[in-house]
C-alpha atoms as a PDB file:
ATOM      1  CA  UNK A   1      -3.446   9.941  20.356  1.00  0.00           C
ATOM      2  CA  UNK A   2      -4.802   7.488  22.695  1.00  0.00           C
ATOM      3  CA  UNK A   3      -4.544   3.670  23.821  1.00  0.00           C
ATOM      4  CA  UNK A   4      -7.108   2.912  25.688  1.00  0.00           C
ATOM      5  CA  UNK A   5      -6.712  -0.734  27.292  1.00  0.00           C
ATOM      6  CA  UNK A   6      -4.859  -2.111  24.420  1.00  0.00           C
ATOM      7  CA  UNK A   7      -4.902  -5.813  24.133  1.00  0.00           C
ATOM      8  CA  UNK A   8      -3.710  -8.165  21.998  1.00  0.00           C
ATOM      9  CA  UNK A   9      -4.080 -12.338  21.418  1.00  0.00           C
ATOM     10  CA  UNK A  10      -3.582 -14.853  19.066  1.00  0.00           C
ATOM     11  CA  UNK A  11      -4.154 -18.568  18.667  1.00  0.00           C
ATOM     12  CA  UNK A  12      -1.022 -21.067  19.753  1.00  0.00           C
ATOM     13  CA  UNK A  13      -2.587 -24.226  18.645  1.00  0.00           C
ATOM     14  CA  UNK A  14      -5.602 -24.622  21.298  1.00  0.00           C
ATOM     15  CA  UNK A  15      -3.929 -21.820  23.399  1.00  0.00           C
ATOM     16  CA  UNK A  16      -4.752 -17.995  23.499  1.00  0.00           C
ATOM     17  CA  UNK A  17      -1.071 -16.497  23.528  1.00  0.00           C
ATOM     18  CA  UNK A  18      -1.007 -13.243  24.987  1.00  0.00           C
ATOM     19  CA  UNK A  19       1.103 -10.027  23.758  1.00  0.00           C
ATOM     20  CA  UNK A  20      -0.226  -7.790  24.733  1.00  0.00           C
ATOM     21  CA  UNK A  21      -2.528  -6.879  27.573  1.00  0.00           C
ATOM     22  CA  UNK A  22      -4.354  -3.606  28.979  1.00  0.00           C
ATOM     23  CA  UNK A  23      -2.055  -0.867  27.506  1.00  0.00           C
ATOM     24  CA  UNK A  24      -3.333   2.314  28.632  1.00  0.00           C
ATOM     25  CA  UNK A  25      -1.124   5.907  27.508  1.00  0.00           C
ATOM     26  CA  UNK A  26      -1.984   9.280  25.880  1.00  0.00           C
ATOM     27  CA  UNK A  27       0.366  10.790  23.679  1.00  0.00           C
ATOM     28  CA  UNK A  28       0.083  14.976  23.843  1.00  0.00           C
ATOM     29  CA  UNK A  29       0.579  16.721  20.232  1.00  0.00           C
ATOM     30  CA  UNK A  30       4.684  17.774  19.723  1.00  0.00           C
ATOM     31  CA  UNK A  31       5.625  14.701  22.583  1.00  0.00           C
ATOM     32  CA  UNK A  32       8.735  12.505  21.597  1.00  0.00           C
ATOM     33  CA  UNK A  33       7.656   9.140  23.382  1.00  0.00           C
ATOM     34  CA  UNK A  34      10.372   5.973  23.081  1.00  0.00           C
ATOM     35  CA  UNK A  35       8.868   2.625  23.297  1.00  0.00           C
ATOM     36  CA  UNK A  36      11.183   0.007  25.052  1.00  0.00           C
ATOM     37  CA  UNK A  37      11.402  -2.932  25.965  1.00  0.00           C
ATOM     38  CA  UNK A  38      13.226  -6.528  25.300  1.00  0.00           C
ATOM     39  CA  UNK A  39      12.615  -9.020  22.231  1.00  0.00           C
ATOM     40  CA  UNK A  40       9.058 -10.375  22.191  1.00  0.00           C
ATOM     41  CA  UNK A  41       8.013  -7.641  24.161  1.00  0.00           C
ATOM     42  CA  UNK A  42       5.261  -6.580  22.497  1.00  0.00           C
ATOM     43  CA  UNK A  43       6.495  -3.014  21.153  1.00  0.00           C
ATOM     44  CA  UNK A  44       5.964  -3.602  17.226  1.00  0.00           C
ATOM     45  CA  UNK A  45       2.650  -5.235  17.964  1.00  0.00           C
ATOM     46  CA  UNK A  46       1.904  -2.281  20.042  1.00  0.00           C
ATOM     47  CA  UNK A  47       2.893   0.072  16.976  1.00  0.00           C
ATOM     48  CA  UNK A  48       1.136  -2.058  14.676  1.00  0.00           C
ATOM     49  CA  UNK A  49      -2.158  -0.864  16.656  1.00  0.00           C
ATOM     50  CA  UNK A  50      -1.686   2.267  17.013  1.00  0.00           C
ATOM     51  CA  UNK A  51      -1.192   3.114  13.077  1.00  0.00           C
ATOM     52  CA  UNK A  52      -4.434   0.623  12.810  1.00  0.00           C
ATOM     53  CA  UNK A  53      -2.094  -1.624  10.289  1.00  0.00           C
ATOM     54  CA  UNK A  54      -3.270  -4.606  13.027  1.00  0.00           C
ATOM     55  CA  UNK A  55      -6.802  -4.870  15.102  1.00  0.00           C
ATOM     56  CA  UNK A  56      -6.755  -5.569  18.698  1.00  0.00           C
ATOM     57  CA  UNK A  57      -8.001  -8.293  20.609  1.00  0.00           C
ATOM     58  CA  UNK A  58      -9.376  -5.437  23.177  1.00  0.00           C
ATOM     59  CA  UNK A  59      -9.169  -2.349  23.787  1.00  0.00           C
ATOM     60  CA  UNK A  60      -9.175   1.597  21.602  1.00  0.00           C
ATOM     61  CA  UNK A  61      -7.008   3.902  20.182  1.00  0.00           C
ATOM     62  CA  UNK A  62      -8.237   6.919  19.806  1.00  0.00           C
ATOM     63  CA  UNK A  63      -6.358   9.701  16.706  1.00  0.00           C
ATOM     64  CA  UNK A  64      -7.486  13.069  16.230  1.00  0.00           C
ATOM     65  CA  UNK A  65     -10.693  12.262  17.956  1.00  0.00           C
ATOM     66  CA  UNK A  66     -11.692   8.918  15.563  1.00  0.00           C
ATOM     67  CA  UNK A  67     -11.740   5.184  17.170  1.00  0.00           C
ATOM     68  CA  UNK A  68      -9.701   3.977  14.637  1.00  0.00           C
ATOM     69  CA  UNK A  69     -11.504   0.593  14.901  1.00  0.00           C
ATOM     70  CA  UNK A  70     -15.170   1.931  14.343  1.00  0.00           C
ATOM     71  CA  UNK A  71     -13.896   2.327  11.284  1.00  0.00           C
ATOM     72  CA  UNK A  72     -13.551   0.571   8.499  1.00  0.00           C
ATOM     73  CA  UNK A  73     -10.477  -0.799   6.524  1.00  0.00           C
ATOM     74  CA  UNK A  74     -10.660   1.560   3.940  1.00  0.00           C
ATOM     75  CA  UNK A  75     -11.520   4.341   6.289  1.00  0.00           C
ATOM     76  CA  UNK A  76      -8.915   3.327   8.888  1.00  0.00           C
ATOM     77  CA  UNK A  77      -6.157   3.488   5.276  1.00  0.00           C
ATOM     78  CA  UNK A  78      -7.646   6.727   4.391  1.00  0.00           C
ATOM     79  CA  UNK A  79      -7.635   8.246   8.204  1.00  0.00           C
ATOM     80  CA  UNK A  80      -3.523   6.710   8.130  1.00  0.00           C
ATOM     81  CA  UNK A  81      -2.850   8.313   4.679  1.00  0.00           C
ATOM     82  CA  UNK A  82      -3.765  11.538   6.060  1.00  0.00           C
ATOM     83  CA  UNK A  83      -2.296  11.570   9.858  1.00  0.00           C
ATOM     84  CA  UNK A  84       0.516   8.883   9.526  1.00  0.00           C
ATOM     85  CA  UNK A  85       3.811   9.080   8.770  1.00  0.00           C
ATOM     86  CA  UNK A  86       5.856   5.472   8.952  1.00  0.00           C
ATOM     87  CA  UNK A  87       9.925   4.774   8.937  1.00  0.00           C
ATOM     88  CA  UNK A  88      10.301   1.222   9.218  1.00  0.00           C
ATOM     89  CA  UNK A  89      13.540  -1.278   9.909  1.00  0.00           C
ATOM     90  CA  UNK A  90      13.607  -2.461   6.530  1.00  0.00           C
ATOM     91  CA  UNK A  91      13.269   0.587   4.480  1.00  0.00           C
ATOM     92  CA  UNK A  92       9.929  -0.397   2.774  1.00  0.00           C
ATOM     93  CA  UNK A  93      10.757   0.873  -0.365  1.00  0.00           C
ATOM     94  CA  UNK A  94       9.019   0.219  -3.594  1.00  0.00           C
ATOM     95  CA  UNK A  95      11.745  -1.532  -5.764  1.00  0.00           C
ATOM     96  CA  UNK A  96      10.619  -0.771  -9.242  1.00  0.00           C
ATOM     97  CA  UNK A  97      10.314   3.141  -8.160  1.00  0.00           C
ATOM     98  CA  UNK A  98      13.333   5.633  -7.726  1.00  0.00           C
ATOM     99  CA  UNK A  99      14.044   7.507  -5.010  1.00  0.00           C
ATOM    100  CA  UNK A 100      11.581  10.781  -6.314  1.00  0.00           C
ATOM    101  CA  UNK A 101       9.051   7.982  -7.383  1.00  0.00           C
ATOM    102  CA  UNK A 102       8.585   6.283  -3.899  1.00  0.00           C
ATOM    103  CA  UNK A 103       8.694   9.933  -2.043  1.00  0.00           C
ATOM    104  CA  UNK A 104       6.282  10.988  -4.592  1.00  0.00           C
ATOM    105  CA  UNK A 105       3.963   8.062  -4.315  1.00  0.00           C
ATOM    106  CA  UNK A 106       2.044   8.966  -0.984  1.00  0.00           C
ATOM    107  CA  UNK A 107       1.721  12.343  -2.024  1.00  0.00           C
ATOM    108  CA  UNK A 108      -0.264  11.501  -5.281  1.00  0.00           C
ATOM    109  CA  UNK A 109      -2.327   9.101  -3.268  1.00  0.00           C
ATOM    110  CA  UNK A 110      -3.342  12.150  -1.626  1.00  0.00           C
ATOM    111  CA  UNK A 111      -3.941  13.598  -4.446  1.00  0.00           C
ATOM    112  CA  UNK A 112      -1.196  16.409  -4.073  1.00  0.00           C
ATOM    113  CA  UNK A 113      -0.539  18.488  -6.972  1.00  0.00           C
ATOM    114  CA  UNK A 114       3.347  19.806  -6.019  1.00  0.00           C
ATOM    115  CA  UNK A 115       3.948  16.249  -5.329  1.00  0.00           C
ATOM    116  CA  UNK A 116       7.038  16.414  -7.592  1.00  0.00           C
ATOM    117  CA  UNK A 117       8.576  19.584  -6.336  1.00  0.00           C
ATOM    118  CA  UNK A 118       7.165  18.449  -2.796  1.00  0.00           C
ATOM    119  CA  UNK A 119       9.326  15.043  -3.093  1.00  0.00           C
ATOM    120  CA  UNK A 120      12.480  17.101  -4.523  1.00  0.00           C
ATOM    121  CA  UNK A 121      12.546  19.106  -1.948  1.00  0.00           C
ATOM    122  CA  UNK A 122      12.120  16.661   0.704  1.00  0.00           C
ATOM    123  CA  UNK A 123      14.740  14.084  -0.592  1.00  0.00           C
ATOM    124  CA  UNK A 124      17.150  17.847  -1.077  1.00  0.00           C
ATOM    125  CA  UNK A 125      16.284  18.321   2.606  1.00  0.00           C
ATOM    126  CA  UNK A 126      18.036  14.754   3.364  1.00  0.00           C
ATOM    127  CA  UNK A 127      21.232  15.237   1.340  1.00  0.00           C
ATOM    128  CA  UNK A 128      19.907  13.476  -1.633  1.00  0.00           C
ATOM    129  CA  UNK A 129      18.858  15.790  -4.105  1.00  0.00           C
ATOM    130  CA  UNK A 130      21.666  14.060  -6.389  1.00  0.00           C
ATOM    131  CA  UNK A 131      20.193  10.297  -6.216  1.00  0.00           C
ATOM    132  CA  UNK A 132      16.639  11.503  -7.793  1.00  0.00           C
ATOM    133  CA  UNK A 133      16.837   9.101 -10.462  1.00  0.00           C
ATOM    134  CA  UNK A 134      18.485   6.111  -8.525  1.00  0.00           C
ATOM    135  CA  UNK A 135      16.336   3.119  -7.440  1.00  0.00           C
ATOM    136  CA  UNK A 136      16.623   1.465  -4.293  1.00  0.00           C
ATOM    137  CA  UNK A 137      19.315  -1.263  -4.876  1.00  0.00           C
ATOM    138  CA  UNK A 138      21.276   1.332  -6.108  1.00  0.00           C
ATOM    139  CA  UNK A 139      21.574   3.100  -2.708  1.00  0.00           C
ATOM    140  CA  UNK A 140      23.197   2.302   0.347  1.00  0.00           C
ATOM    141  CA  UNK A 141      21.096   1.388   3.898  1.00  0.00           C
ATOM    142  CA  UNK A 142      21.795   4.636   4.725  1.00  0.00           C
ATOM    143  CA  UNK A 143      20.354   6.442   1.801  1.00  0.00           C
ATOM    144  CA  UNK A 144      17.522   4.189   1.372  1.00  0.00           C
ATOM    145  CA  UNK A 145      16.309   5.379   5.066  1.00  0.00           C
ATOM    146  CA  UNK A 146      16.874   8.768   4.096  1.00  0.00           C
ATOM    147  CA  UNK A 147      14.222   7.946   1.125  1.00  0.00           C
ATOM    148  CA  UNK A 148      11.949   6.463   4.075  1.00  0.00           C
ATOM    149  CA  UNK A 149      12.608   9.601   5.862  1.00  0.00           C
ATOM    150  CA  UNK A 150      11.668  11.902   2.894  1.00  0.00           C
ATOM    151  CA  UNK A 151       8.860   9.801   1.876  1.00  0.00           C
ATOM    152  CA  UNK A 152       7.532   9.827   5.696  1.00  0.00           C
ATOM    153  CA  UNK A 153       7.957  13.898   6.207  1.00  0.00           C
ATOM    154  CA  UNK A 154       6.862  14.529   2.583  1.00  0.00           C
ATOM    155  CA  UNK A 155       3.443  14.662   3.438  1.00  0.00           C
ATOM    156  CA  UNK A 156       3.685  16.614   7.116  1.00  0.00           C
ATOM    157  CA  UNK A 157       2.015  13.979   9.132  1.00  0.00           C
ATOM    158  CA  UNK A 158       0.597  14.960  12.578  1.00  0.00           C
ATOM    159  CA  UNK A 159       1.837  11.482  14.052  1.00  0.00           C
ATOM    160  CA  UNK A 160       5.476   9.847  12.845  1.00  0.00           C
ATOM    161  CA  UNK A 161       5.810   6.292  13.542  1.00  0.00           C
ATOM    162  CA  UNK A 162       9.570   4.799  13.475  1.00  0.00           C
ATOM    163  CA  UNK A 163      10.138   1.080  14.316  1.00  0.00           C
ATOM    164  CA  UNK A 164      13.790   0.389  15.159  1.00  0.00           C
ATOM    165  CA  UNK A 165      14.668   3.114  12.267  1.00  0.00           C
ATOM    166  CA  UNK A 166      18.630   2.115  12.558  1.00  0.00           C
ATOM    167  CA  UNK A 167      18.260  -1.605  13.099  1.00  0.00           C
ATOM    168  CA  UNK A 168      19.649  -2.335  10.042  1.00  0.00           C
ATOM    169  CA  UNK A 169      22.125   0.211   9.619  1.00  0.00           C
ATOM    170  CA  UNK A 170      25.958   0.305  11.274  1.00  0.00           C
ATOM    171  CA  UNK A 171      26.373   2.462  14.166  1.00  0.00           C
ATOM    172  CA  UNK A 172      27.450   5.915  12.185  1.00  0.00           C
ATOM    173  CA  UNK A 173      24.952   5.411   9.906  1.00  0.00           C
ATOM    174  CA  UNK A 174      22.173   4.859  12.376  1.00  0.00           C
ATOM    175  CA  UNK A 175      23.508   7.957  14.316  1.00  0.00           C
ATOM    176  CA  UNK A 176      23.358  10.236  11.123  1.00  0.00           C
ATOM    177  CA  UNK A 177      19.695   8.982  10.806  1.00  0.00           C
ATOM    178  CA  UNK A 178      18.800   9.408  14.216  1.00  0.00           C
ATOM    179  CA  UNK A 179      20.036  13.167  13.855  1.00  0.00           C
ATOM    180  CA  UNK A 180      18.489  14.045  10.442  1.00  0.00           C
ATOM    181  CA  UNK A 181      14.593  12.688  12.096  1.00  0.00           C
ATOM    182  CA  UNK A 182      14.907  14.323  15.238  1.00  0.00           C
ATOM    183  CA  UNK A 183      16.009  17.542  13.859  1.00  0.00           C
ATOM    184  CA  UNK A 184      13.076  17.022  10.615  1.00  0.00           C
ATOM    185  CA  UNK A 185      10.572  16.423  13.660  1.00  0.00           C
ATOM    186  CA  UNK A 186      11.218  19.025  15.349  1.00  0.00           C
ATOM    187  CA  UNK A 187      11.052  21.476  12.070  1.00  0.00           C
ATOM    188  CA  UNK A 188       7.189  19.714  11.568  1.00  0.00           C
ATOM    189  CA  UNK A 189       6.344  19.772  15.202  1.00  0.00           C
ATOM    190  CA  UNK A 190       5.433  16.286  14.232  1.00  0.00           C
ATOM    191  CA  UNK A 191       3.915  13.641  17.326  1.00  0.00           C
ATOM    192  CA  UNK A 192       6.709  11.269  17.505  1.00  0.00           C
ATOM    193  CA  UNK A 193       6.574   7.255  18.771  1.00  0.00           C
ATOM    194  CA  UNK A 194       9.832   5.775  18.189  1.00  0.00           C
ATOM    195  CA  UNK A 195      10.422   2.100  19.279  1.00  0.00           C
ATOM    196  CA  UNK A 196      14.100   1.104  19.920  1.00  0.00           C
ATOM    197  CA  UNK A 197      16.134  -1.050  21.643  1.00  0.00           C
ATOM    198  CA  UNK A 198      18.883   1.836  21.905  1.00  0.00           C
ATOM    199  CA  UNK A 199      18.930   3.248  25.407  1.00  0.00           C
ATOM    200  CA  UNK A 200      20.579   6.697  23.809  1.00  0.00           C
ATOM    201  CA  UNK A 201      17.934   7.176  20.808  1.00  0.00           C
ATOM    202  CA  UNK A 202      15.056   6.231  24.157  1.00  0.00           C
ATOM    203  CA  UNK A 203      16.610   8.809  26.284  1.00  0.00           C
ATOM    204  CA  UNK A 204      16.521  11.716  23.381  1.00  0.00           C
ATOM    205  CA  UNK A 205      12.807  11.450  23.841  1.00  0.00           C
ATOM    206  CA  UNK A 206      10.677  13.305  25.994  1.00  0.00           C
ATOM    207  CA  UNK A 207       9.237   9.941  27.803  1.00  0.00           C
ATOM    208  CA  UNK A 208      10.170   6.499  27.663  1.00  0.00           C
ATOM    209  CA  UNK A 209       7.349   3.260  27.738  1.00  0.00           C
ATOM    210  CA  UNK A 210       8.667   0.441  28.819  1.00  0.00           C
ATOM    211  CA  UNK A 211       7.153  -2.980  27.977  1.00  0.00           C
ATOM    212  CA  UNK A 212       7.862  -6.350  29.572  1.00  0.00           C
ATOM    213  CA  UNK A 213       5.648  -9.670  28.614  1.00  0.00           C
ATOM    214  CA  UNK A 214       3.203  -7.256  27.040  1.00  0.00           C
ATOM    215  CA  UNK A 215       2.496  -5.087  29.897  1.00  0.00           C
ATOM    216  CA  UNK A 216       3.327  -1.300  30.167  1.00  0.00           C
ATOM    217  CA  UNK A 217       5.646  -1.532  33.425  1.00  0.00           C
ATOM    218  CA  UNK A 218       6.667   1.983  33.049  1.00  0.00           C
ATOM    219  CA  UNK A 219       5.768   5.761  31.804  1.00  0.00           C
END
């Protein structure tokens, strides 16, 4: 994956407000790169980009070889459904699904035939083969981003995406997540971009990008 002079602007009444502005970085297949940076910074806009979810004022980013924003909506979704992998702050699950439907869900978007015994395995994998059946408000933070995590690995996505994956979990919690996606990444060999405020989680990755006012200050 590429970024290629990233920026990004949006109208502030008769301003332009700027958030981001020539972002240039290459991330190398297997890397673990941390995205930093303080509040307003820029680093879920940044993500938001680079999975194509948001288009850029200027700028590229290049995945597997495709300029994501040649493309496209529905070619952009279908590119993501088949390279992306996403663990977000706030879970993201589907309420109305259990914990086997929403790990299931990508995977028969796909069109995946195993994706029952794909999902079981998965959510087994994360220490909740026993909550199958259970829906989302009946699991804890903790378990419901173990669901994300399941649901994100399920489909063995080149790229893995994670936006502040403990922010809303306590502090043993968070670390018990942290551990269970490194050690899944590494088992996939997956691409990993993981923005965090958490100086610890930053340092477990291979390099850190550090954004201030929108600008990458360091790599």
């Amino acid at each position: 994956m590429a970024a290629l002079g990233l920026g990004k602007e949006v109208a502030n009444g008769d301003e332009r407000l700027r958030i981001l502005h020539q972002i240039s970085f290459q991330v190398m297949a297997g890397e673990a790169v941390a995205v930093v940076g303080a509040s307003g910074s820029g680093k879920s806009t940044l993500l938001g980009l680079l999975a194509g979810l948001d288009v850029p004022t200027s700028g590229r980013v290049l995945l597997a070889g495709q300029d994501l924003f040649a493309l496209d909506e529905d070619a952009r979704a279908a590119l993501r459904g088949r390279l992306l992998g996403f663990v977000f702050q706030s879970f993201q699950l589907l309420p109305a699904l259990t914990a086997l439907e929403n790990v299931m869900l990508p995977l028969e978007l796909a069109g995946r035939n195993d994706a029952r015994a794909d999902a079981q395995q998965m959510l087994e994998r994360v220490g909740l083969g026993h909550r199958l059946g259970h829906y989302p408000k009946h699991l804890s933070g903790g378990e419901q981003q173990r669901v994300a995590l399941a649901r994100a690995f399920a489909a063995r996505p080149q790229l893995l995406l994670a936006d502040e994956p403990t922010g809303n979990l306590d502090a043993a919690t968070g670390a018990a997540i942290i551990d269970l996606m490194f050690a899944m990444n590494a088992e996939q060999g997956t691409t990993l971009i993981l923005v965090t405020h958490d100086e610890a989680i930053a340092r477990r990755c291979g390099r850190i990008l550090k954004l201030r006012g929108g600008e990458l200050m360091d790599d």
